[in-house]
N, C-alpha and C. Protein backbone atom coordinates (compact mmCIF):
# COMPACT_ATOMS: atom_id res chain seq x y z
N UNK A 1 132.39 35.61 147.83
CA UNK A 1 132.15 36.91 148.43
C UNK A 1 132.67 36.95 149.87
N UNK A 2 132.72 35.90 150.80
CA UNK A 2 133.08 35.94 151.88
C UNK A 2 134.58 35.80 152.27
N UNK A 3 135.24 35.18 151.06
CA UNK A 3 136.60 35.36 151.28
C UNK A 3 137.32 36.81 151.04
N UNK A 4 136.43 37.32 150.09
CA UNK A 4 137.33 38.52 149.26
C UNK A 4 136.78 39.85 151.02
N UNK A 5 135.71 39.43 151.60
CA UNK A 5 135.26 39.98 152.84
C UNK A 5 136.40 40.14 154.01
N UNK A 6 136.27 38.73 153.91
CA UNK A 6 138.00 38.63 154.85
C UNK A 6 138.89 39.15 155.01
N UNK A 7 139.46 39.04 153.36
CA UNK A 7 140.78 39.75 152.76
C UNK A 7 140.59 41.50 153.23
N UNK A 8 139.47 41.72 152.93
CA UNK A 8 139.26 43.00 153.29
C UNK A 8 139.08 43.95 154.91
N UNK A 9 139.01 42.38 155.07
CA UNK A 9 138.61 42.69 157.00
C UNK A 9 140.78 42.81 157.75
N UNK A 10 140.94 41.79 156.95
CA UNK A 10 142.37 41.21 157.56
C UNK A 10 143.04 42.68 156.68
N UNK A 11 142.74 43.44 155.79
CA UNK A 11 143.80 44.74 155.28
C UNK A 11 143.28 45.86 156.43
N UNK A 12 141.71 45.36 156.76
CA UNK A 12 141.85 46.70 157.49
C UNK A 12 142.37 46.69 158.71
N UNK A 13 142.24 45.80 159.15
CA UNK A 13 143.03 45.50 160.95
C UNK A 13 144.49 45.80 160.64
N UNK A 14 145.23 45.15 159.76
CA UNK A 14 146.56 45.63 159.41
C UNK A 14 147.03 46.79 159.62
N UNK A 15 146.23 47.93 158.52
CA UNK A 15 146.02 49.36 158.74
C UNK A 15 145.94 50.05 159.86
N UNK A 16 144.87 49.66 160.72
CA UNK A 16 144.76 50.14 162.00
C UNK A 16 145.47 49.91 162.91
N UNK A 17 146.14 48.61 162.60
CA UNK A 17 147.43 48.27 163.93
C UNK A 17 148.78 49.36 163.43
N UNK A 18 148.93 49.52 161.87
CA UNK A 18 149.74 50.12 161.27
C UNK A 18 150.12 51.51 161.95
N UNK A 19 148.77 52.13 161.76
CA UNK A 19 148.79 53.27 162.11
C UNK A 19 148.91 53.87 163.90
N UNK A 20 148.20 52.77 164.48
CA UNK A 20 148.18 52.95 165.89
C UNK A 20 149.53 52.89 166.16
N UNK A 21 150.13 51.81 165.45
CA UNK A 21 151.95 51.58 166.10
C UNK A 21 152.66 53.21 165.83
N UNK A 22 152.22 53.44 164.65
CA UNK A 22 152.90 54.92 164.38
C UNK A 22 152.66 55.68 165.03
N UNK A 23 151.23 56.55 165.76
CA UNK A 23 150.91 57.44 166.48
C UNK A 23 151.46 57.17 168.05
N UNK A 24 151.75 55.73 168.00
CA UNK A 24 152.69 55.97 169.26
C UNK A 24 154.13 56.22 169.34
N UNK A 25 154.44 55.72 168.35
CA UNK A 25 155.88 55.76 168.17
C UNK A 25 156.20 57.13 168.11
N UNK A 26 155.51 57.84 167.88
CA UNK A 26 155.79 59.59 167.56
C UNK A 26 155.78 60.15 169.26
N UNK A 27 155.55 59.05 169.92
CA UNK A 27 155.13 60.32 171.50
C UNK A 27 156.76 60.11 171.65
N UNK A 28 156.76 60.85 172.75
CA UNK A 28 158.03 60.64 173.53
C UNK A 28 158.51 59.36 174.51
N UNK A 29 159.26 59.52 174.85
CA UNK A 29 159.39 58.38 175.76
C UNK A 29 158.82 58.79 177.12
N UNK A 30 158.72 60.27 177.78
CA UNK A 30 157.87 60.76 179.05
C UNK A 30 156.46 60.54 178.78
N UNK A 31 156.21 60.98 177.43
CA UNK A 31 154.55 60.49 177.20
C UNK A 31 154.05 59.36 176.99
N UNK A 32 155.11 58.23 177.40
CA UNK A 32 154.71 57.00 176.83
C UNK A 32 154.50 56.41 177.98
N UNK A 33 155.99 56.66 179.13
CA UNK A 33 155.80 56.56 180.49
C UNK A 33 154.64 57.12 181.20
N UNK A 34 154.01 57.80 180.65
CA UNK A 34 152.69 58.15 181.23
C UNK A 34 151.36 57.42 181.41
N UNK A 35 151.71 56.70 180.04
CA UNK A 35 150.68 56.01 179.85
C UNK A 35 150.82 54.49 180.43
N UNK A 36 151.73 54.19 180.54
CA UNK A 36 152.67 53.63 181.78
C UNK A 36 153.17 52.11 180.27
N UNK A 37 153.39 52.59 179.09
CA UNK A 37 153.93 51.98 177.95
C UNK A 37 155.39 52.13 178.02
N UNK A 38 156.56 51.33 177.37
CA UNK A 38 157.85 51.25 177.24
C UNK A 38 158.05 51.31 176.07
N UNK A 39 158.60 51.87 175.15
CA UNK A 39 158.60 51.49 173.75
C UNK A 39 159.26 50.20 172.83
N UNK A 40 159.52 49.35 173.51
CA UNK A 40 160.03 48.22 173.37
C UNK A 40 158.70 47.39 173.24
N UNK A 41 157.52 47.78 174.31
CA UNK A 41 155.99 47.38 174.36
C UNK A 41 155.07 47.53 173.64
N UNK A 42 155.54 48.68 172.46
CA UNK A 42 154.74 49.53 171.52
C UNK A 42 153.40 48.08 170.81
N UNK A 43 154.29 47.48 169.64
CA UNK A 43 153.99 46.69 168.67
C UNK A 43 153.02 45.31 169.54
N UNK A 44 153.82 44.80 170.64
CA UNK A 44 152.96 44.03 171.08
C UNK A 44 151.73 44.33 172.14
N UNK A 45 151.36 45.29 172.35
CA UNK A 45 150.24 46.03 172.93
C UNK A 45 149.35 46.18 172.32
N UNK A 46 149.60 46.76 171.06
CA UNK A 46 148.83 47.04 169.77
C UNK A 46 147.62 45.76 169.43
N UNK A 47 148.93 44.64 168.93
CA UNK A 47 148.50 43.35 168.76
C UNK A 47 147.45 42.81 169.68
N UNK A 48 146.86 43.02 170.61
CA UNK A 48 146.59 42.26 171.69
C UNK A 48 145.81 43.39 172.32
């Protein structure tokens, strides 16, 4: 039970990094600079 927990913990973090990478990727590059992000920075920001 605690592995299949895991598996389920490790799909959902996936998801959520998934999706966070996307909702940024959609700003602009002025709205990204705002947030004072580069889009080259996107994916490893996320991560971390």
């Amino acid at each position: 039970m605690a592995a299949a927990r895991s598996v389920l913990n490790r799909v959902r973090a996936y998801l959520r990094y998934r999706d966070t990478v996307t909702q940024l990727s959609r700003l602009t590059d002025r709205e990204l600079a705002d947030l004072g992000i580069s889009r080259y920075e996107i994916r490893g920001l996320v991560r971390h």
